[in-house]
C-alpha atoms as a PDB file:
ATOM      1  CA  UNK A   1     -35.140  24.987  -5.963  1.00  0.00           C
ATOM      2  CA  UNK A   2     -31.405  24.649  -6.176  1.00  0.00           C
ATOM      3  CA  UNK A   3     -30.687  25.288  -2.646  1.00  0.00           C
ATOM      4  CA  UNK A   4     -33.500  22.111  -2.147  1.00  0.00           C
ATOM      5  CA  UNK A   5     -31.420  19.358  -4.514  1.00  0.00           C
ATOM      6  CA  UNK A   6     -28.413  20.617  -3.002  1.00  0.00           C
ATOM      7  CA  UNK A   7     -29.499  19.891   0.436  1.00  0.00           C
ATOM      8  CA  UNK A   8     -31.055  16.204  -1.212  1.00  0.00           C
ATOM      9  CA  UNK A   9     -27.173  15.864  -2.079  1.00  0.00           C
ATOM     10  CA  UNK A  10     -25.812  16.379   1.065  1.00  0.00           C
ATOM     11  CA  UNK A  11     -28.275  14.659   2.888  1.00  0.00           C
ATOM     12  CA  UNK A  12     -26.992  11.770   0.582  1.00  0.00           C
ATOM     13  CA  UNK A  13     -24.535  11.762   0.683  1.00  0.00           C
ATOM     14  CA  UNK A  14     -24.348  11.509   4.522  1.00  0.00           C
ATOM     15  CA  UNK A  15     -26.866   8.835   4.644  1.00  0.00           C
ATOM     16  CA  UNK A  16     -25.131   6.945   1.791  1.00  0.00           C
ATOM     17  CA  UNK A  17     -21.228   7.512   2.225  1.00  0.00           C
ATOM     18  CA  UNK A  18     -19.202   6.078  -0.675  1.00  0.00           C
ATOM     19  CA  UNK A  19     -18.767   2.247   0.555  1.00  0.00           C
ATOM     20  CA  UNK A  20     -18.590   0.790  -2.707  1.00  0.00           C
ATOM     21  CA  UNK A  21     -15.654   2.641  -3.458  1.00  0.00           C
ATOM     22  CA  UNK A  22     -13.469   2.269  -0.497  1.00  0.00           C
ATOM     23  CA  UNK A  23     -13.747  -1.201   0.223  1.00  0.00           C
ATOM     24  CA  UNK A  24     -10.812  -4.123  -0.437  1.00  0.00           C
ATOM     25  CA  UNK A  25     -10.374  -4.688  -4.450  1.00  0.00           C
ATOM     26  CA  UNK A  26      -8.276  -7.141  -6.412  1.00  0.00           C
ATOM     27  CA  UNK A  27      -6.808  -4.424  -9.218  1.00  0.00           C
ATOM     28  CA  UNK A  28      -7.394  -5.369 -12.431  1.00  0.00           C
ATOM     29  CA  UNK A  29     -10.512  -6.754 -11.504  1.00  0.00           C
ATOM     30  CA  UNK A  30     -10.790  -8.673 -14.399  1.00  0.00           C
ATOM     31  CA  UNK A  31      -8.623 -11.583 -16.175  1.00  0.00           C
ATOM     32  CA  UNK A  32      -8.391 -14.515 -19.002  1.00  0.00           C
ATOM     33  CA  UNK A  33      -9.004 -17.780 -18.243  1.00  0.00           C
ATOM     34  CA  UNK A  34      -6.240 -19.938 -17.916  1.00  0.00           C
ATOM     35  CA  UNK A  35      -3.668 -16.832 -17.957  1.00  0.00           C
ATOM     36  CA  UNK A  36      -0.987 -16.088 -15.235  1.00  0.00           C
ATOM     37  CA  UNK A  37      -2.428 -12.586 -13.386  1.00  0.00           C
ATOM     38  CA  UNK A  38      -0.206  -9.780 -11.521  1.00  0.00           C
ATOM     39  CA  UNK A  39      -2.492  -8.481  -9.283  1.00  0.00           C
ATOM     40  CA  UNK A  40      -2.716  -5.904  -6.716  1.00  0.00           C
ATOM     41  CA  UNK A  41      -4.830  -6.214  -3.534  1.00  0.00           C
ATOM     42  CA  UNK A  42      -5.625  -3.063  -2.645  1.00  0.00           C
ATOM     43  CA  UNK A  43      -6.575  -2.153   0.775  1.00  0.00           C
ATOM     44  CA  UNK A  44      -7.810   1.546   1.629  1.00  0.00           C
ATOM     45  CA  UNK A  45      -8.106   2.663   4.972  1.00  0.00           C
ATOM     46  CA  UNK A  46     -11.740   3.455   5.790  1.00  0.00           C
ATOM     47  CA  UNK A  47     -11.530   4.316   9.834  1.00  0.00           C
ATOM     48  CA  UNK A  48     -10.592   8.162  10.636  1.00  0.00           C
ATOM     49  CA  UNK A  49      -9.656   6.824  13.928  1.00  0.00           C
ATOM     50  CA  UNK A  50      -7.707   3.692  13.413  1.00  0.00           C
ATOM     51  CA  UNK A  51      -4.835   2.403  11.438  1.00  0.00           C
ATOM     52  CA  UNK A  52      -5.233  -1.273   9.207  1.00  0.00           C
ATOM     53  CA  UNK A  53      -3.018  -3.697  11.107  1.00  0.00           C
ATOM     54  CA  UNK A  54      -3.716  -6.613   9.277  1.00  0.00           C
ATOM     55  CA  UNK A  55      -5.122  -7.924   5.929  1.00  0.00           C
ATOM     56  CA  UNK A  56      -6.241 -11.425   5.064  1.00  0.00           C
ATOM     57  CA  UNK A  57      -7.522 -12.377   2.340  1.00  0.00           C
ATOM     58  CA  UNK A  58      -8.794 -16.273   1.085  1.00  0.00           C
ATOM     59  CA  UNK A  59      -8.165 -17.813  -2.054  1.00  0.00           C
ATOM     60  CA  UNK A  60     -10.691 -19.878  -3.912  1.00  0.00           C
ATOM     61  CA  UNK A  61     -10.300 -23.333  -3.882  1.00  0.00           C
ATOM     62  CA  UNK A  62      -9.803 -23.340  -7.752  1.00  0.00           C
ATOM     63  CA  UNK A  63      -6.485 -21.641  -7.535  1.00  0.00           C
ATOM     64  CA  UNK A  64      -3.464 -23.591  -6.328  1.00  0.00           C
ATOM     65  CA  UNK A  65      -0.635 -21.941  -5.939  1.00  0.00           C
ATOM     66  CA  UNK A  66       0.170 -18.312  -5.506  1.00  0.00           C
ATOM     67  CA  UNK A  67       3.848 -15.927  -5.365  1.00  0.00           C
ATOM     68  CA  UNK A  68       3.819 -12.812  -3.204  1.00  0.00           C
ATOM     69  CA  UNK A  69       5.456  -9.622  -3.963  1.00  0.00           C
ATOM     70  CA  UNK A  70       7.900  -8.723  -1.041  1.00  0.00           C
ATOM     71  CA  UNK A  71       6.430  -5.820   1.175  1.00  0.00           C
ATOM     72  CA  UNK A  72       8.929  -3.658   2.812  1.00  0.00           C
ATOM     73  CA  UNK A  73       6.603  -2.685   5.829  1.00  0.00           C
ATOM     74  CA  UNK A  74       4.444  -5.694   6.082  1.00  0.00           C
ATOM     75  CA  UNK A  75       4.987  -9.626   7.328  1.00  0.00           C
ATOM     76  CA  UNK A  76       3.659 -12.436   4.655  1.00  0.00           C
ATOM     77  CA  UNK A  77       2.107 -15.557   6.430  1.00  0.00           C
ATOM     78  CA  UNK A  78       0.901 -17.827   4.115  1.00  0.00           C
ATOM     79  CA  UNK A  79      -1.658 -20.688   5.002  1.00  0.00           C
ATOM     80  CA  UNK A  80      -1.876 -24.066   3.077  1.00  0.00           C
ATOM     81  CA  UNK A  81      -3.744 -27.055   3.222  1.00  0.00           C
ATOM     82  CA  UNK A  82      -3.332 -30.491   1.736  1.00  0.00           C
ATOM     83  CA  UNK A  83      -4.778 -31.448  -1.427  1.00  0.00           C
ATOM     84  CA  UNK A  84      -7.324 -35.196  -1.533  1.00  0.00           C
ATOM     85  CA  UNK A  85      -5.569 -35.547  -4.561  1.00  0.00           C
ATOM     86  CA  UNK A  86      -2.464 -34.205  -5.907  1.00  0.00           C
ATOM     87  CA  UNK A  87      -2.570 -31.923  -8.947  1.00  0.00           C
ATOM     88  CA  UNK A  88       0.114 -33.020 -11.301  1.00  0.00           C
ATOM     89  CA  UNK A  89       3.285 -32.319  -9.024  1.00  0.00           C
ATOM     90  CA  UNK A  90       1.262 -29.742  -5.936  1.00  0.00           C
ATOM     91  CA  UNK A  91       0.007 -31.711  -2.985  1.00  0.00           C
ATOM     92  CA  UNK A  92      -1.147 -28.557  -1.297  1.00  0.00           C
ATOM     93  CA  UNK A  93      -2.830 -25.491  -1.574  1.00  0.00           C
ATOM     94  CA  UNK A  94      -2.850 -21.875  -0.831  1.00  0.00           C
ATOM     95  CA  UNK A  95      -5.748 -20.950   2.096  1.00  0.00           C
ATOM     96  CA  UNK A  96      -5.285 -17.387   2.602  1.00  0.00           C
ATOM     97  CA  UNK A  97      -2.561 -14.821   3.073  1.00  0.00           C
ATOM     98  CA  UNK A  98      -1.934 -12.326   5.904  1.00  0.00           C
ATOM     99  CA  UNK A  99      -0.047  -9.339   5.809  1.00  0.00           C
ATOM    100  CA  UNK A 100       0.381  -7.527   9.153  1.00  0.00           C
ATOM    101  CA  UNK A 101       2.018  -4.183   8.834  1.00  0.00           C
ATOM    102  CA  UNK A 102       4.333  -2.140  11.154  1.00  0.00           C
ATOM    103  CA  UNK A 103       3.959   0.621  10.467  1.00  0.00           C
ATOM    104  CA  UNK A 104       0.270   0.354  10.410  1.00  0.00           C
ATOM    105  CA  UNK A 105      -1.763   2.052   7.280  1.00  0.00           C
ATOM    106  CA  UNK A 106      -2.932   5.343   8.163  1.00  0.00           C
ATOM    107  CA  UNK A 107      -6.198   6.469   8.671  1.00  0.00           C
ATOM    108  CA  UNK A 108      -5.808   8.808   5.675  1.00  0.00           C
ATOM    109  CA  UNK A 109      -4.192   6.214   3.847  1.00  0.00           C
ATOM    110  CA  UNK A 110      -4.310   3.018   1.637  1.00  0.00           C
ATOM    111  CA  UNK A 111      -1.434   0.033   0.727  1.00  0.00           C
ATOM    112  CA  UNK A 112      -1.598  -2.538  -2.082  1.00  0.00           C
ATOM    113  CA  UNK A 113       0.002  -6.163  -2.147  1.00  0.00           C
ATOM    114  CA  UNK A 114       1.587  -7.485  -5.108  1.00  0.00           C
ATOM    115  CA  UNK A 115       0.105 -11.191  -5.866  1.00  0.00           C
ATOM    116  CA  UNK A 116       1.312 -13.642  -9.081  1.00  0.00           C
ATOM    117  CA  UNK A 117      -1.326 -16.460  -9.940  1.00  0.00           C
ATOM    118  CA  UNK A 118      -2.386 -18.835 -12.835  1.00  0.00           C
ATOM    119  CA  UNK A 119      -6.300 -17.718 -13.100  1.00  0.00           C
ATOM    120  CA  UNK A 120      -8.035 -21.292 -13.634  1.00  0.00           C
ATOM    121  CA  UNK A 121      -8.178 -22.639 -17.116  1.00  0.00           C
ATOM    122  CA  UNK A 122     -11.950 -24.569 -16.493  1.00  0.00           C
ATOM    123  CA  UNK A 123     -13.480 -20.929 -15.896  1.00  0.00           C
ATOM    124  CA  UNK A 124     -16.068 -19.284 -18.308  1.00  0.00           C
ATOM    125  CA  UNK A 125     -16.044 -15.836 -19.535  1.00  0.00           C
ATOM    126  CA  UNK A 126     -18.535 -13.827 -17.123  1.00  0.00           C
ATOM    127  CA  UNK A 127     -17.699 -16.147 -13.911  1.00  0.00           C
ATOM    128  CA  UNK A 128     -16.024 -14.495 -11.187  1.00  0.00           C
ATOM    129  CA  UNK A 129     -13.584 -15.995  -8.364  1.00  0.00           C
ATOM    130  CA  UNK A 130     -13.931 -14.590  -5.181  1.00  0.00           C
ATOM    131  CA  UNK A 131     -10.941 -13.614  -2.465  1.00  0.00           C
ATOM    132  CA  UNK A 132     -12.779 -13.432   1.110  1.00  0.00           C
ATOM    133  CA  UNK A 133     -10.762 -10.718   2.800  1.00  0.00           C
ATOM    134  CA  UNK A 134     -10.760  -9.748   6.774  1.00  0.00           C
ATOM    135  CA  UNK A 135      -9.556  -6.299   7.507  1.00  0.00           C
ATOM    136  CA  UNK A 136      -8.403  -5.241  11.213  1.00  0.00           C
ATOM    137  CA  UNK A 137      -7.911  -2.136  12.714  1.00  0.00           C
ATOM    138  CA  UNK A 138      -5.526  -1.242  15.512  1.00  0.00           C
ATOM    139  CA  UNK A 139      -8.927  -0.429  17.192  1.00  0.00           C
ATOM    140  CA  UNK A 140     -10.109  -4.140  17.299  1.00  0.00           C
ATOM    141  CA  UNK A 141     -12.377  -3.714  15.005  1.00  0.00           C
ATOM    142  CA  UNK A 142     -12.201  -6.564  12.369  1.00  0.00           C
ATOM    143  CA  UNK A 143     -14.696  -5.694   8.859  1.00  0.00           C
ATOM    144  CA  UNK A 144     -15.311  -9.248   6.603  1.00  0.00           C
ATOM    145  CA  UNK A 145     -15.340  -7.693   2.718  1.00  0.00           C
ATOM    146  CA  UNK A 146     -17.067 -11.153   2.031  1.00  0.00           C
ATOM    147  CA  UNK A 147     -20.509 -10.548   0.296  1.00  0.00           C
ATOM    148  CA  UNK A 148     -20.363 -12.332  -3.102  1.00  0.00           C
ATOM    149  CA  UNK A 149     -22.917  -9.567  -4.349  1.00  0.00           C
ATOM    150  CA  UNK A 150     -20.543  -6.715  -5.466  1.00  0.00           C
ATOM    151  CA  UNK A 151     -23.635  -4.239  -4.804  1.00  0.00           C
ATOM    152  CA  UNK A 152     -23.683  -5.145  -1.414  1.00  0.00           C
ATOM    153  CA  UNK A 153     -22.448  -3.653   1.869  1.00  0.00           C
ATOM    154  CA  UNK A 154     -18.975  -5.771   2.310  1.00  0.00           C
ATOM    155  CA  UNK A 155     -18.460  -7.076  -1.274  1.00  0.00           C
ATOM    156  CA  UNK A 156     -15.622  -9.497  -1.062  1.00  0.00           C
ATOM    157  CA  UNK A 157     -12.755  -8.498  -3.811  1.00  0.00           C
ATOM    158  CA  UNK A 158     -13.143 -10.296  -7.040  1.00  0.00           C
ATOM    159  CA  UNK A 159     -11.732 -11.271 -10.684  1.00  0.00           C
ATOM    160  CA  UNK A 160     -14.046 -11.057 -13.447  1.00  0.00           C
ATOM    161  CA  UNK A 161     -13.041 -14.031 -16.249  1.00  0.00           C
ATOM    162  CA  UNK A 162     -12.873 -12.558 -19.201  1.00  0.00           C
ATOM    163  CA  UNK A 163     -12.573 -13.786 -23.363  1.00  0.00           C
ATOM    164  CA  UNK A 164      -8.808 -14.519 -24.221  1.00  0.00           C
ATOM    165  CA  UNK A 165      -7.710 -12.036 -26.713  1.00  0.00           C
ATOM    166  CA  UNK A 166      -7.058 -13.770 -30.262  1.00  0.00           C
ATOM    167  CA  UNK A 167      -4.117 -13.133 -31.323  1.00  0.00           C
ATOM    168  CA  UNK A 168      -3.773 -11.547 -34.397  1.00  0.00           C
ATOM    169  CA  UNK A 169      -2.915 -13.683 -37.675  1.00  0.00           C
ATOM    170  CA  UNK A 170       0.258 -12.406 -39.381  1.00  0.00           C
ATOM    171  CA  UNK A 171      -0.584 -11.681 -42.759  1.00  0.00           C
ATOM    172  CA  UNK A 172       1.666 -13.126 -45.533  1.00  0.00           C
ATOM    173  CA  UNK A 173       4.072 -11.047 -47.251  1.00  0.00           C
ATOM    174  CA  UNK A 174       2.889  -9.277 -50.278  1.00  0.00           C
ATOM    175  CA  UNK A 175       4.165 -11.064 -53.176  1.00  0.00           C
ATOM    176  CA  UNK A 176       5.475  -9.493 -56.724  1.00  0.00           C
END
């Protein structure tokens, strides 16, 4: 009987390899509304047989602006479009972001780019803004992590809006 769920295992896990776990993520995948986010875009390296060469990854529409940390092995090219209307004192917005790396990632490897952004203030606790991300492989092969369900096969990396902390009341000295 053991040797039978053991095999049912294996046989899983072959069928079934662990996609959800190695896929592009935005790290912590959840924020406050309104707040200014450090974030990491992760990128693992899912090929045994190719390196990443390249990562792009969209920005919602909702978020404006965006500052990069610098990435020793990697070139920053940063797209922007015109705003309809200007936002206070922007006129444009960020697109997308793509870092190509030289050296590549490995194969056995994984790389993470630093990102600064204000999350947007109009967002509700529970809704989630979504970063479209293209991944290529010195191979050719490009993979889209752009599903919007984050079950599915190519989830595309996401934040989570979460409640603001409260912050906590100071309470007034004891008097005698």
């Amino acid at each position: 009987m053991r040797k039978r769920i053991l095999l049912c295992f294996l046989a899983a896990a072959v069928a079934f390899p662990a996609a959800a776990a190695a896929h592009v993520t935005i790290q912590p995948g959840e924020w406050e509304a309104g707040a200014f986010a450090t974030m990491a875009v992760r990128v693992p390296n899912e090929r045994d047989d190719a390196e990443t060469t390249s990562v792009t990854v969209q920005f919602p529409e909702e978020v404006l602006t965006a500052r990069f940390k610098p990435h020793p092995l990697c070139q920053r090219e940063v797209q922007m479009e015109e705003l309809a209307e200007p936002v206070e004192d922007i006129t444009e917005r960020i697109v997308s972001v793509t870092w190509t790396c030289d050296p590549a990632i490995p194969a056995d490897g994984f790389d993470e780019f630093g990102v600064s952004f204000r999350v947007p203030e109009d967002l509700a606790e529970g809704d989630e803004l979504l970063f479209p991300t293209q991944q290529v492989y010195s191979s050719g092969e490009e993979v889209a992590w752009v599903d919007p369900d984050p079950e599915g096969d190519s989830p595309a990396p996401r934040i989570t809006i979460i409640a603001a902390e409260e912050e906590e009341a100071e309470e007034p000295a004891a008097t005698t």
